[in-house]
Structures are given as structure tokens and as C-alpha cells.
C-alpha atoms as a PDB file:
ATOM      1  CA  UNK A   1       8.767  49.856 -10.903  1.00  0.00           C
ATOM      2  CA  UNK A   2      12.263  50.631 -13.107  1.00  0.00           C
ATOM      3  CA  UNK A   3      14.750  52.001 -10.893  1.00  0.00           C
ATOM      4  CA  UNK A   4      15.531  55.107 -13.074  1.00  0.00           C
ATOM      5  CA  UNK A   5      11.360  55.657 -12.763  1.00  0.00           C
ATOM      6  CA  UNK A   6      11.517  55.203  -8.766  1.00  0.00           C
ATOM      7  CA  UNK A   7      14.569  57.736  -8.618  1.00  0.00           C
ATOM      8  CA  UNK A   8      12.714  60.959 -10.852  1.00  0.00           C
ATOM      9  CA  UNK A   9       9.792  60.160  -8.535  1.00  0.00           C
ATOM     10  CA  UNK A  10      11.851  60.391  -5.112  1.00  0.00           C
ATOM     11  CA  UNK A  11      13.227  63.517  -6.503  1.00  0.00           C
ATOM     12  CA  UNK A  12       9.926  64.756  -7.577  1.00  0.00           C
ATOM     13  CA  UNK A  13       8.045  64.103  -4.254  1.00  0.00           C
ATOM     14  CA  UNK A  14      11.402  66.252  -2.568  1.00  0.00           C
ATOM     15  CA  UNK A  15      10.467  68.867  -5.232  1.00  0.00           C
ATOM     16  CA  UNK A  16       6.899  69.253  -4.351  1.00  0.00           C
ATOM     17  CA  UNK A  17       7.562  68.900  -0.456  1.00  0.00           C
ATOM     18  CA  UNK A  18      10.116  71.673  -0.704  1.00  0.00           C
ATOM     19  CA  UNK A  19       7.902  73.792  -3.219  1.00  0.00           C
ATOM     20  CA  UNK A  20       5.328  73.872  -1.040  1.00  0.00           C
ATOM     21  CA  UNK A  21       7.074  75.614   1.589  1.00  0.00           C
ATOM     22  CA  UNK A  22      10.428  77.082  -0.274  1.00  0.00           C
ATOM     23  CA  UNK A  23       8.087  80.492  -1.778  1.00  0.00           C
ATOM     24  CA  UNK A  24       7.350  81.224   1.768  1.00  0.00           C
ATOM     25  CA  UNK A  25      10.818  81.083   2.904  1.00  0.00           C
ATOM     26  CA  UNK A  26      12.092  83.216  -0.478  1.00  0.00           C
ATOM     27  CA  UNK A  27       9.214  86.013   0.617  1.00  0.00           C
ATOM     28  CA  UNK A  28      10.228  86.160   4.523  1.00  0.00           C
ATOM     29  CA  UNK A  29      13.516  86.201   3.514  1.00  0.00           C
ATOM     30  CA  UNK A  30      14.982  83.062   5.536  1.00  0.00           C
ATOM     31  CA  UNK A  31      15.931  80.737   2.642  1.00  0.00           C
ATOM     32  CA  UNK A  32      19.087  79.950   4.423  1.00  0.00           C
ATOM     33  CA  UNK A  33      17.120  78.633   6.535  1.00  0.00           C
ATOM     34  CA  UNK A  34      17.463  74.701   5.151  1.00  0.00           C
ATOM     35  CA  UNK A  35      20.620  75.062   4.966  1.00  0.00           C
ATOM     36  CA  UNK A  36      21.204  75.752   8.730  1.00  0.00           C
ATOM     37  CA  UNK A  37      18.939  72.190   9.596  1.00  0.00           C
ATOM     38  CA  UNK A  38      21.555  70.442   7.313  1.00  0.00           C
ATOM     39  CA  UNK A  39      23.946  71.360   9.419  1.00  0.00           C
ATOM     40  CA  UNK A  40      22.095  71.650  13.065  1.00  0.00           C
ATOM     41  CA  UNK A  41      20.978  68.019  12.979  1.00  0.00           C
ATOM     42  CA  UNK A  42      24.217  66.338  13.241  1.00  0.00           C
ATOM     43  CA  UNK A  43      23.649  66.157  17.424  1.00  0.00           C
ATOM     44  CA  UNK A  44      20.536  65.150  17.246  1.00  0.00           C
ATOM     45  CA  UNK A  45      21.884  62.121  15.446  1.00  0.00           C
ATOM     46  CA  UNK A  46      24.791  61.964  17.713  1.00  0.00           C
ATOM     47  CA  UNK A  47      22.552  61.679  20.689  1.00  0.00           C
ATOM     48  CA  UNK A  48      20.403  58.452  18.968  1.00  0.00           C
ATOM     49  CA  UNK A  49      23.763  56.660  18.818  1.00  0.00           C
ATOM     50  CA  UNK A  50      24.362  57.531  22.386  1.00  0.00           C
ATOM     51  CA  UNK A  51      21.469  57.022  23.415  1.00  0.00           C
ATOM     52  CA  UNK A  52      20.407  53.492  21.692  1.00  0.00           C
ATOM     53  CA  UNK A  53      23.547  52.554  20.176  1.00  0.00           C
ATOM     54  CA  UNK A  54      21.645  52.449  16.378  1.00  0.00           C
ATOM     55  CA  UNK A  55      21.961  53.733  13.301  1.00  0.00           C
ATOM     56  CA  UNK A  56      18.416  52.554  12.335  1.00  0.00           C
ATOM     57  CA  UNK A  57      16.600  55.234  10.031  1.00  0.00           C
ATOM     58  CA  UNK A  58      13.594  55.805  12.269  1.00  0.00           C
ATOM     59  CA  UNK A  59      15.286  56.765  15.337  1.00  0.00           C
ATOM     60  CA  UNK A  60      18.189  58.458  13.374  1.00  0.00           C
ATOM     61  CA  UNK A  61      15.327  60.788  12.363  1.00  0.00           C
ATOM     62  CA  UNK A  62      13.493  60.938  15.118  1.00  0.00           C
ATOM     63  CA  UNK A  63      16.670  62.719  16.679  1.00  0.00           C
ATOM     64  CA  UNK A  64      17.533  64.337  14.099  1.00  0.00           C
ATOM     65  CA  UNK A  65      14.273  65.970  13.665  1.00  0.00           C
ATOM     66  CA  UNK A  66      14.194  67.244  17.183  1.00  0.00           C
ATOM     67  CA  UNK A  67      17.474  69.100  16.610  1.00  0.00           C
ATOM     68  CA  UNK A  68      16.029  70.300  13.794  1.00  0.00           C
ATOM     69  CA  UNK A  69      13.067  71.664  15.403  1.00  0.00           C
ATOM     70  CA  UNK A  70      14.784  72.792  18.405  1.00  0.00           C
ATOM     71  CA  UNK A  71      17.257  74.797  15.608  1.00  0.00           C
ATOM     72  CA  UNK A  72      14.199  76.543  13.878  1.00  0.00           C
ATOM     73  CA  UNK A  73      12.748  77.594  17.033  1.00  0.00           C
ATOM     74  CA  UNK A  74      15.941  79.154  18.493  1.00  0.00           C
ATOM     75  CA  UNK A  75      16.175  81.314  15.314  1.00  0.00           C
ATOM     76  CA  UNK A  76      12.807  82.169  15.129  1.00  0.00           C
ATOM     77  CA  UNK A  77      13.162  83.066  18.639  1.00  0.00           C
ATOM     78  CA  UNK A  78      16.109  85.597  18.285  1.00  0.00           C
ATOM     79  CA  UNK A  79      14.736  87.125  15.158  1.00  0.00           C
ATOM     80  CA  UNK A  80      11.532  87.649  17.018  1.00  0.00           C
ATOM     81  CA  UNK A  81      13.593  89.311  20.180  1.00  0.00           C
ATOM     82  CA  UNK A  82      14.620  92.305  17.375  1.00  0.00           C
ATOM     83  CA  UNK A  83      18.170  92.176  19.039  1.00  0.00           C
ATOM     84  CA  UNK A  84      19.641  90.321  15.393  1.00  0.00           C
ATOM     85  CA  UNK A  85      18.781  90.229  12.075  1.00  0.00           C
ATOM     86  CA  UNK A  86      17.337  86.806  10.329  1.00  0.00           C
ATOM     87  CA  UNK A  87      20.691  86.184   8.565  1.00  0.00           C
ATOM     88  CA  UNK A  88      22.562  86.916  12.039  1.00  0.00           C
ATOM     89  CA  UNK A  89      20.393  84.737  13.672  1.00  0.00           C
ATOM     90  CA  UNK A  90      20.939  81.452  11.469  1.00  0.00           C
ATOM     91  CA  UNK A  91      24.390  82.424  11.260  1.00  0.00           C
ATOM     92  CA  UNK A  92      24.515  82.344  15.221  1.00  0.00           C
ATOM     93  CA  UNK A  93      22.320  79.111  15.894  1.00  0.00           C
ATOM     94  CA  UNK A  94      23.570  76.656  13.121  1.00  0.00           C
ATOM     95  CA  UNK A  95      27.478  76.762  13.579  1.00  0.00           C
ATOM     96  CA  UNK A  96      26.777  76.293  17.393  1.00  0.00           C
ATOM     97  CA  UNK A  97      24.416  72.993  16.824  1.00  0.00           C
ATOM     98  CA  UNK A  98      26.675  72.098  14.066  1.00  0.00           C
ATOM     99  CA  UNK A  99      30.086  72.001  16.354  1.00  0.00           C
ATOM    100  CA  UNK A 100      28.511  70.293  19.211  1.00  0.00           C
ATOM    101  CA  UNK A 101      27.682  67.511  16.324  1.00  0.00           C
ATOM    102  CA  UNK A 102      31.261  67.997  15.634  1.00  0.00           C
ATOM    103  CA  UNK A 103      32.313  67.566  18.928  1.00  0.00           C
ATOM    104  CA  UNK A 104      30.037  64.532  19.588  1.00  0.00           C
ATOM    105  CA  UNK A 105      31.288  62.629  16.404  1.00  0.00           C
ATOM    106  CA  UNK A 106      34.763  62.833  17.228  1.00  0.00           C
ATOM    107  CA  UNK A 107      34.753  62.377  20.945  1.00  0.00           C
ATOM    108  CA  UNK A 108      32.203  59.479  21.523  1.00  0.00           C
ATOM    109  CA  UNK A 109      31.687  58.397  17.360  1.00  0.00           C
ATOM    110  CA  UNK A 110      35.035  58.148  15.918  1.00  0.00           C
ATOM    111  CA  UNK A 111      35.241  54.829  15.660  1.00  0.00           C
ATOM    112  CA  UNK A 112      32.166  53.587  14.228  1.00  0.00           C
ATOM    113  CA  UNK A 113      31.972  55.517  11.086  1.00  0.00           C
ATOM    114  CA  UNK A 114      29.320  58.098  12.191  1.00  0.00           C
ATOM    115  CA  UNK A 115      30.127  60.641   9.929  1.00  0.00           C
ATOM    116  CA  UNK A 116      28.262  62.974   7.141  1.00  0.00           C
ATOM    117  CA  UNK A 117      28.697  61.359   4.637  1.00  0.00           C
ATOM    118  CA  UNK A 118      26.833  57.865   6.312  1.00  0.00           C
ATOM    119  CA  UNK A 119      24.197  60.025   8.393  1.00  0.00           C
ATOM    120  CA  UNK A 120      23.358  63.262   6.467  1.00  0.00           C
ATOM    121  CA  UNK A 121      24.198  63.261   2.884  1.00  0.00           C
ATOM    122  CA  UNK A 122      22.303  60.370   1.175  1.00  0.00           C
ATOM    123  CA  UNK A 123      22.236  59.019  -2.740  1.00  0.00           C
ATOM    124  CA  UNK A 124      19.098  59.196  -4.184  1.00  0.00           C
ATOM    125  CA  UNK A 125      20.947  56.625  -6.712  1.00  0.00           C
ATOM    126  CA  UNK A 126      20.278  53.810  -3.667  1.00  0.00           C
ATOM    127  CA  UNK A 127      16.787  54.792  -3.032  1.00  0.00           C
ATOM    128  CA  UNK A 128      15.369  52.134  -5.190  1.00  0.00           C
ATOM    129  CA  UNK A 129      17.237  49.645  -3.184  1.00  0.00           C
ATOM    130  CA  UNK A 130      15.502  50.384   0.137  1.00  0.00           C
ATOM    131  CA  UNK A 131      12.440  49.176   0.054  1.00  0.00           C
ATOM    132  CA  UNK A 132       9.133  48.106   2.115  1.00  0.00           C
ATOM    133  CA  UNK A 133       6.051  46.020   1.313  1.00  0.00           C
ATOM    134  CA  UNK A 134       2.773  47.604   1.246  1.00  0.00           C
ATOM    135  CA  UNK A 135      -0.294  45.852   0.258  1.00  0.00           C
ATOM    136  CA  UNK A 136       1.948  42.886  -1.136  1.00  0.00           C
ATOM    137  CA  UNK A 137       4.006  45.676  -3.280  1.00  0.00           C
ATOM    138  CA  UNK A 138       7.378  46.401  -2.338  1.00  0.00           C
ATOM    139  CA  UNK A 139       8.049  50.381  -2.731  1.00  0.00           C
ATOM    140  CA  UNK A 140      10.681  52.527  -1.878  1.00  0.00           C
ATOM    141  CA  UNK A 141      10.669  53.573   1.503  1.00  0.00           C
ATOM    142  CA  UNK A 142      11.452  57.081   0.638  1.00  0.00           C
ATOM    143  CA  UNK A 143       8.628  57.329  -1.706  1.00  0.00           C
ATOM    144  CA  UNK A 144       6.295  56.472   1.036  1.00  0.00           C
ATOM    145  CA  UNK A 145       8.223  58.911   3.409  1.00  0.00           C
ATOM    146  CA  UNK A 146       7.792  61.809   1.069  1.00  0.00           C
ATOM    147  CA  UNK A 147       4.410  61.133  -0.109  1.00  0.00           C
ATOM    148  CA  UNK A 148       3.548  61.515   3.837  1.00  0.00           C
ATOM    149  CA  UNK A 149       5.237  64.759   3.919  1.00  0.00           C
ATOM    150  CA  UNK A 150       4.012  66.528   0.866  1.00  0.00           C
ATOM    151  CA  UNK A 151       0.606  65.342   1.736  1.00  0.00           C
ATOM    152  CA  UNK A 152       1.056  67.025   5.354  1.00  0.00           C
ATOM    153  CA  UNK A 153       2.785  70.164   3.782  1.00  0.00           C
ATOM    154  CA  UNK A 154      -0.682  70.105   1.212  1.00  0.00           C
ATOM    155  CA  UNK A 155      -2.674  70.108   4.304  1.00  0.00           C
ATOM    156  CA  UNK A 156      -0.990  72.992   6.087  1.00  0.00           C
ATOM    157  CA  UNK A 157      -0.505  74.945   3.315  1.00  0.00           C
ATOM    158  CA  UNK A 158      -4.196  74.439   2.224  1.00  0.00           C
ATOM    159  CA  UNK A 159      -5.819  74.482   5.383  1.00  0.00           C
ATOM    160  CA  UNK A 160      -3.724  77.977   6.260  1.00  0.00           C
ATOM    161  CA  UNK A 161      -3.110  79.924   3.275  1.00  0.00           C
ATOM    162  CA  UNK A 162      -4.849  83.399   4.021  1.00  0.00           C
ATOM    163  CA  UNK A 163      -3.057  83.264   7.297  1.00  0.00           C
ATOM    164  CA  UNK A 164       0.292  82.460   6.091  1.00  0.00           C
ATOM    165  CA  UNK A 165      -0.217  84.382   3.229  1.00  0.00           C
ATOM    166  CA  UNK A 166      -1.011  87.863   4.752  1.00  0.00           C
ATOM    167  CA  UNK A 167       1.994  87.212   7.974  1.00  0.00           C
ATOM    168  CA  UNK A 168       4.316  86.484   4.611  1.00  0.00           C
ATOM    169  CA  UNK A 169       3.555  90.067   3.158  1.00  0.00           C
ATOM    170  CA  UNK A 170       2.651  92.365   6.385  1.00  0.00           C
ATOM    171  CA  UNK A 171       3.327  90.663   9.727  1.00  0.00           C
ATOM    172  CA  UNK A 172       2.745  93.543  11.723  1.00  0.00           C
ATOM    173  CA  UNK A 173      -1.000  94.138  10.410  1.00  0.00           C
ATOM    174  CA  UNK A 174      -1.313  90.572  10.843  1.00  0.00           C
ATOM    175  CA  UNK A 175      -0.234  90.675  14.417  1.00  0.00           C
ATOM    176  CA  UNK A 176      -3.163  93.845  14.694  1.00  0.00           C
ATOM    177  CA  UNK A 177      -6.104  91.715  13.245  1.00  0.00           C
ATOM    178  CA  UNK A 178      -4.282  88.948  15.671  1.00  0.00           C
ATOM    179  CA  UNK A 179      -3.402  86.211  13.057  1.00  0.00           C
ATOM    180  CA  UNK A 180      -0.626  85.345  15.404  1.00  0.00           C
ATOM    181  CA  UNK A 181       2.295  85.539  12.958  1.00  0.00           C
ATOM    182  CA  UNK A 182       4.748  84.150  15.462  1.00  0.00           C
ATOM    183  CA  UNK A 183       2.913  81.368  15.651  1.00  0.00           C
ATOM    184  CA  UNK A 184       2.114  80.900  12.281  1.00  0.00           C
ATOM    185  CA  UNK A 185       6.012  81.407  11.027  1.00  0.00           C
ATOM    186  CA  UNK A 186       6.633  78.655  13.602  1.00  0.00           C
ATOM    187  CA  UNK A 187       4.301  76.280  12.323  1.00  0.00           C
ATOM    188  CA  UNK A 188       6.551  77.097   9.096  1.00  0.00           C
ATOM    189  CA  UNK A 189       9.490  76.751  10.474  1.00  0.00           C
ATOM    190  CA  UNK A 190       8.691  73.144  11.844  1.00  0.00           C
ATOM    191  CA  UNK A 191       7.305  71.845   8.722  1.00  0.00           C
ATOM    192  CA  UNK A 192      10.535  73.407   6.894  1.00  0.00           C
ATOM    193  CA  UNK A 193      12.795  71.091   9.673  1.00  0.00           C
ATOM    194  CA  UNK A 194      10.296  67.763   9.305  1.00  0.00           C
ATOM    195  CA  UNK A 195      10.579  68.328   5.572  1.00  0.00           C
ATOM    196  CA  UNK A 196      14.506  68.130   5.460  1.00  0.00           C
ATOM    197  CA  UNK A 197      15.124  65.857   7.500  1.00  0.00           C
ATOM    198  CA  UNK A 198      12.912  63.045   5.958  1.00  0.00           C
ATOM    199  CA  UNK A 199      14.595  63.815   2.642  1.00  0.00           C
ATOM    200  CA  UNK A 200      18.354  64.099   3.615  1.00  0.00           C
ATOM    201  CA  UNK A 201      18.699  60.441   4.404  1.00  0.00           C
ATOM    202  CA  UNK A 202      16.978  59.471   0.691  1.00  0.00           C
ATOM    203  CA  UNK A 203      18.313  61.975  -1.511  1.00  0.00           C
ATOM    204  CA  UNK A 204      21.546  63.829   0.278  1.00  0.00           C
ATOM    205  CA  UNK A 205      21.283  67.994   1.685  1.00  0.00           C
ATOM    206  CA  UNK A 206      22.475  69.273  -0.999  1.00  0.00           C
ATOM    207  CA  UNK A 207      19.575  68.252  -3.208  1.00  0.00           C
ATOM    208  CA  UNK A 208      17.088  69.304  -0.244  1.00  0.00           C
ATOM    209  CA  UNK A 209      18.465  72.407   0.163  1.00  0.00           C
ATOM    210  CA  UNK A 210      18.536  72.950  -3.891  1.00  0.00           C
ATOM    211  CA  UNK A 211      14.714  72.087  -3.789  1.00  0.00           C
ATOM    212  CA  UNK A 212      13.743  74.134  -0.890  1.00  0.00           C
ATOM    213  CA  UNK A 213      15.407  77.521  -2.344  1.00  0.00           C
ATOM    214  CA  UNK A 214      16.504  77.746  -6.465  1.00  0.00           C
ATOM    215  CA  UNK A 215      12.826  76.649  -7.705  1.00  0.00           C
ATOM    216  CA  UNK A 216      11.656  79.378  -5.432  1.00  0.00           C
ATOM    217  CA  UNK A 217      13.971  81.959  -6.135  1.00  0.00           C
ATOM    218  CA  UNK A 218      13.293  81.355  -9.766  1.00  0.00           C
ATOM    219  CA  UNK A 219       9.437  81.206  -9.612  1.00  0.00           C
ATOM    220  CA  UNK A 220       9.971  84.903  -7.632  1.00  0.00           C
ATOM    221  CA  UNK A 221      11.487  86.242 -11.005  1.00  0.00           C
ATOM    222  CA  UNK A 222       8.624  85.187 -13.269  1.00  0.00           C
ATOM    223  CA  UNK A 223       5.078  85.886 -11.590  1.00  0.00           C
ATOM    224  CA  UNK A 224       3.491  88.802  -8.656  1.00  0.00           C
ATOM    225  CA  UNK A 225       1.381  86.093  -7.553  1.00  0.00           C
ATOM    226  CA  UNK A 226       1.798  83.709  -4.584  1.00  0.00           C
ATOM    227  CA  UNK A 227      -0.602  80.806  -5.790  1.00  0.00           C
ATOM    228  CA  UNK A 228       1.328  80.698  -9.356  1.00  0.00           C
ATOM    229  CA  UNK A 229       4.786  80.980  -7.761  1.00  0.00           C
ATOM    230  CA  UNK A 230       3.912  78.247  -5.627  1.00  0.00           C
ATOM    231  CA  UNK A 231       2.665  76.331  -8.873  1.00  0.00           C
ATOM    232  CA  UNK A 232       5.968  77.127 -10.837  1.00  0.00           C
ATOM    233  CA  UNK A 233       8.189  75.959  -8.027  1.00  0.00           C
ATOM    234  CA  UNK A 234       6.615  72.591  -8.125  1.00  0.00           C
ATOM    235  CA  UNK A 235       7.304  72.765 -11.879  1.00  0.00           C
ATOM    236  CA  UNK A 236      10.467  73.795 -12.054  1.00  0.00           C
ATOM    237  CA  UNK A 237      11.861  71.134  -9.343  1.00  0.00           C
ATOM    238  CA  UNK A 238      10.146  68.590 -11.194  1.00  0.00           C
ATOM    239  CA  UNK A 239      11.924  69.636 -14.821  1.00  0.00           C
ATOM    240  CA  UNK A 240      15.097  69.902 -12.253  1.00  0.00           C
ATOM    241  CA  UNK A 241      14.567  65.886 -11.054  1.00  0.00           C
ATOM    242  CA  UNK A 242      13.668  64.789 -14.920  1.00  0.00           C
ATOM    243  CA  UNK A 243      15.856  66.754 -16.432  1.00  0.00           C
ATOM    244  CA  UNK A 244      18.641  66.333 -14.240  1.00  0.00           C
ATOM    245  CA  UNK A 245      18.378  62.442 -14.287  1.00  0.00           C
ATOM    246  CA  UNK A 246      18.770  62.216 -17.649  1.00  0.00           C
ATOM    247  CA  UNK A 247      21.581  64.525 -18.263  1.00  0.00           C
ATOM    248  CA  UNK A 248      23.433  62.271 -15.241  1.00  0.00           C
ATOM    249  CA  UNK A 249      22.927  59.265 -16.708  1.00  0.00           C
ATOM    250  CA  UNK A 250      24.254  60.757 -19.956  1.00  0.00           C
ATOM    251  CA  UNK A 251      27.337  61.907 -18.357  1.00  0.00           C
ATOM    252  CA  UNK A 252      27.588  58.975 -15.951  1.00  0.00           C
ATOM    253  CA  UNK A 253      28.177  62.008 -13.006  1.00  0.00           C
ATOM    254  CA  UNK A 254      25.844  62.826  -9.853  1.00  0.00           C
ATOM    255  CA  UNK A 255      22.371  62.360 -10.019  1.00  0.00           C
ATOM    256  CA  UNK A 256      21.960  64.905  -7.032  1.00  0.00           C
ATOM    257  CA  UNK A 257      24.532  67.075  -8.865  1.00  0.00           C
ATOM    258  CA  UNK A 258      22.915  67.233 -12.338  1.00  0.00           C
ATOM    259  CA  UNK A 259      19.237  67.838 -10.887  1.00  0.00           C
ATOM    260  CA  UNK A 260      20.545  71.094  -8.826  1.00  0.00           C
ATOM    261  CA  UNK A 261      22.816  72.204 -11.783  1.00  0.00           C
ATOM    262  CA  UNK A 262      19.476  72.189 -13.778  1.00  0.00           C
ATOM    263  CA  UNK A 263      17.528  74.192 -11.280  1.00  0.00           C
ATOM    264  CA  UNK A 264      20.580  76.592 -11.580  1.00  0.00           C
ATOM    265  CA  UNK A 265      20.060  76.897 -14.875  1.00  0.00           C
ATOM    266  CA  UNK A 266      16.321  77.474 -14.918  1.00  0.00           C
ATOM    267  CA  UNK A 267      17.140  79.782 -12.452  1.00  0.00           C
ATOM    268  CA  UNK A 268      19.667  82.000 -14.792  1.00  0.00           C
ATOM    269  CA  UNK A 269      17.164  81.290 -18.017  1.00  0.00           C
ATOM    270  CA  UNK A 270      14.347  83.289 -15.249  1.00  0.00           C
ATOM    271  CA  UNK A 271      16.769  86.189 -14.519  1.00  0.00           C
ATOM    272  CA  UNK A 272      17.672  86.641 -17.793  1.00  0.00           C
ATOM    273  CA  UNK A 273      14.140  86.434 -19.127  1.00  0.00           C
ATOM    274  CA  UNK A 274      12.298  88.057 -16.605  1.00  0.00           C
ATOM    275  CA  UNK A 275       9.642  89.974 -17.189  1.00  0.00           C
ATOM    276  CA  UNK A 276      10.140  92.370 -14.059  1.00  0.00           C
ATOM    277  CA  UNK A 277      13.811  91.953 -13.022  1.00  0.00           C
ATOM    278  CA  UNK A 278      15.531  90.796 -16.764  1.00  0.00           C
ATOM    279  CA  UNK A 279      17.981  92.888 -18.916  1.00  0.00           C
ATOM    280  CA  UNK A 280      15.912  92.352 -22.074  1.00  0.00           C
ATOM    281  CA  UNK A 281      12.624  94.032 -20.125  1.00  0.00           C
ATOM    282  CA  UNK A 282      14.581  96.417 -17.775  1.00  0.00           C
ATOM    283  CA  UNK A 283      16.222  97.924 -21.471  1.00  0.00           C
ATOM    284  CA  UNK A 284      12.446  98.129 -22.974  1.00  0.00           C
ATOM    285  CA  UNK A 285      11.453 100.198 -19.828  1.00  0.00           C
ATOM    286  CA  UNK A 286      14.334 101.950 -20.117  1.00  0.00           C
ATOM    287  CA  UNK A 287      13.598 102.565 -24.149  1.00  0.00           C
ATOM    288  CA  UNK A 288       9.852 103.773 -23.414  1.00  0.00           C
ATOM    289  CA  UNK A 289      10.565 106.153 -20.508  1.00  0.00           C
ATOM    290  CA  UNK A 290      13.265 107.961 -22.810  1.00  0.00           C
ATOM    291  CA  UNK A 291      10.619 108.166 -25.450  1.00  0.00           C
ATOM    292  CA  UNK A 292       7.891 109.601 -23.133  1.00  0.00           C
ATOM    293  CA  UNK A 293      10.428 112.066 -21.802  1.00  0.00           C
ATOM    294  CA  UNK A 294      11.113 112.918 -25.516  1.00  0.00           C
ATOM    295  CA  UNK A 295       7.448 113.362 -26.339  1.00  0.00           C
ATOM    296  CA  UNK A 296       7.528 115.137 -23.080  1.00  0.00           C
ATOM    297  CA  UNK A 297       9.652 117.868 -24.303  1.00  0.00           C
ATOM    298  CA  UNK A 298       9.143 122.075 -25.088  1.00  0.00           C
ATOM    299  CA  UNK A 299       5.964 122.287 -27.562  1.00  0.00           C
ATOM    300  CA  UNK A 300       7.341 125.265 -30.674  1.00  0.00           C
ATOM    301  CA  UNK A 301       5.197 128.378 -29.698  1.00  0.00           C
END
């Protein structure tokens, strides 16, 4: 397969992991959320080296998927005590994971070059390079990686959509009828962790984190409906990973870069746009409701 071909599908199967999930997060209100496991799982990847002295990619995520686990469930767990806000709450979990990474890197890592830049923050530019044979075919290994996860993310979503659909838009009537939202926001929160962390090695956090919130955000501008904004957030990461590929090879600049700058811009094309939330239809409402309230006026007696 061409290498440019290999590197639109990596960032496609991140945009369709992250769509999956990223509406959910927009609607609850947590889409900082990704952004706190880029940071939290920097001890978990300190402990593999620790631990077995490796930098191999299965434990590296292995540990770092544990911190990020243990970093969802710790917020979920002090937004569901009432005592914080969800904002406070990732703001108080994520900088504490993140120093003792900190701390761990420079005490017992300093010397072997265990740093972000060789542990969290891939380039989806290489992933063509990794590869593993399957059936006599030699792949990319992040391919098969995210294929796995967007076909788990499928499942869950599929298999669970009423549920996390109604703790989404009214947890406490969903706690009544005893859908279990805590449980169910969990399960979210897991897949959310499991999700990041198999794509920050391949394609770098920023990119994950672009995927997992802008397409969302955006789709939340154009439709009422869950099942379409799902749909469009697919869509607009994949225009974001075709798109953005070509524009970076036409400026010779980050692939990563140009594929988030285009979500950003499908994002500001959505506000603008909008049919709910844009200037051009807030001034139309605007322009009818003075009209009514003209027709509205004194009838001549």
C-alpha cells in the first residue's frame, strides 16, 4: 500500500475511533477529558521502564493504559462525590499524574531519553514504516491497532446506545429507571483512555485530542440529533485526515498539524454557518421576530 494511502487511513481509523466516542464527551461536557490522559499517562510509562527496563510498544501501553484508566476513574469519581465540578476535577487529577511522570522521568529516566517527545507524541509520518505481517501481508501496525479499537468502540456504542444515550441527556431519570449512569459514564470513560492511548504512540496527542473534541464540537453546531452528530463527526475527521494530508504535503509542514488546522477550520465554517447558533441565522430570527412584533402592533379603531 503507498505510504501517503497508509497515513490518511491511520488518521482516518483515529477519526472514527475518536468520533465514536468524542459527541458523548461534547454532550456531558468533559471534552477536556483527552486531554488530561495525554498528560496522566506519562507514569504509567515511567513505571514499564522501571519495571522491565523496555521501551517496547506493547508494554509501554499496557502501562500507559492503566494510568490512563486509573486517571478517568479518579475524575469520574470526584465529579460523582458533588464536592467539584467536572472541569475542577480534571484540572485536579491530571497535573497530579502528570508531575509524578515528571518526577519519574527526571529522577530515575534522565539518562535514557525517556521523554515526550519519544513516548507520547508520535508522527503519523513514520507509521507506514512500522509494520507487521498478517496473512503474508505486511500492514501497518497502527492500522491493525486502530481497526481493533474502532471495531470495539462500534460494539459498545452499538450494543449500548439507548443507555448511553438517555444518561448523556438526563442522568438523574436514568439513575430512577436504574440505567446505572455511573456505570455507564465509566464504561465511557475507559473506552475514551484505551482509545488514546493506542493512538498517541502512531499519530502524536495532539492529533488524538483534535479527533476526540473539534469534529464533535463542530457536528454539535450543525444537527439536534445524536445519531447524525455522531455520523458528521466521523465525516468531518475524515475530510480533517484527507484534507489535511494534502495541504501538508503541499506545504512540506506537519502532517498532524495540517489535519487539526483543518478540523479548526470546519469547525469555524460550522459556527459561522450554523443553522441554530450562526450570525447569518441568529440575524434572520432576529429579522422575523421584529416583523411579528410589527404586525403585532395597535390595530386603527
Amino acid at each position: 500500500m503507498n505510504d501517503d494511502l497508509v497515513i490518511v487511513v491511520v488518521a482516518g481509523l483515529v477519526a472514527t475511533a475518536c468520533g465514536l466516542l468524542g459527541p458523548f464527551l461534547v454532550l456531558r461536557r468533559i471534552a477536556l477529558l483527552s486531554d488530561a490522559v495525554s498528560h496522566a499517562v506519562l507514569p504509567g510509562i515511567v513505571a514499564v521502564w522501571l519495571v522491565g527496563q523496555t521501551r517496547a510498544p506493547l508494554p509501554v501501553i499496557a502501562g500507559a493504559a492503566a494510568f490512563a484508566v486509573l486517571c478517568v476513574l479518579a475524575i469520574d469519581a470526584l465529579r460523582a462525590s458533588g464536592l467539584v465540578a467536572s472541569d475542577a476535577a480534571i484540572a485536579l487529577v491530571f497535573p497530579a499524574l502528570f508531575s509524578l511522570g515528571v518526577l519519574g522521568v527526571t529522577h530515575f529516566a534522565d539518562g535514557i531519553h525517556l521523554d515526550l517527545d519519544s513516548t507520547i507524541y508520535g508522527e503519523i509520518a513514520f507509521t507506514p514504516f512500522d509494520t507487521v505481517t498478517l496473512g503474508g501481508v505486511e500492514v501497518a501496525r497502527a492500522a491493525v491497532v486502530l481497526a481493533v479499537v474502532v471495531l470495539a468502540n462500534l460494539a459498545l456504542i452499538a450494543l449500548l446506545w439507548k443507555e448511553l444515550k438517555a444518561t448523556t441527556f438526563d442522568p438523574e431519570f436514568s439513575a430512577t429507571v436504574r440505567l446505572r449512569p455511573r456505570l455507564l459514564s465509566r464504561l465511557l470513560l475507559v473506552a475514551v483512555a484505551v482509545t488514546a492511548v493506542a493512538a498517541f504512540e502512531a499519530v502524536g496527542a495532539i492529533l488524538v485530542v483534535t479527533m476526540l473534541i473539534v469534529p464533535a464540537a463542530t457536528a454539535y453546531l450543525l444537527t439536534d440529533r445524536l445519531v447524525v452528530m455522531v455520523g458528521l463527526t466521523v465525516g468531518i475527521g475524515w475530510i480533517g485526515a484527507v484534507a489535511g494530508h494534502r495541504i501538508a504535503l503541499g506545504l512540506d509542514s506537519s502532517i498532524a498539524g495540517a489535519m487539526g488546522l483543518v478540523c479548526a477550520a470546519c469547525f469555524v465554517l460550522a459556527l459561522v454557518g450554523s443553522p441554530r447558533y450562526g450570525p447569518a441565522a441568529r440575524a434572520m430570527r432576529h429579522r422575523t421576530r421584529a416583523v411579528d412584533t410589527a404586525g403585532a402592533g395597535p390595530r386603527p379603531g
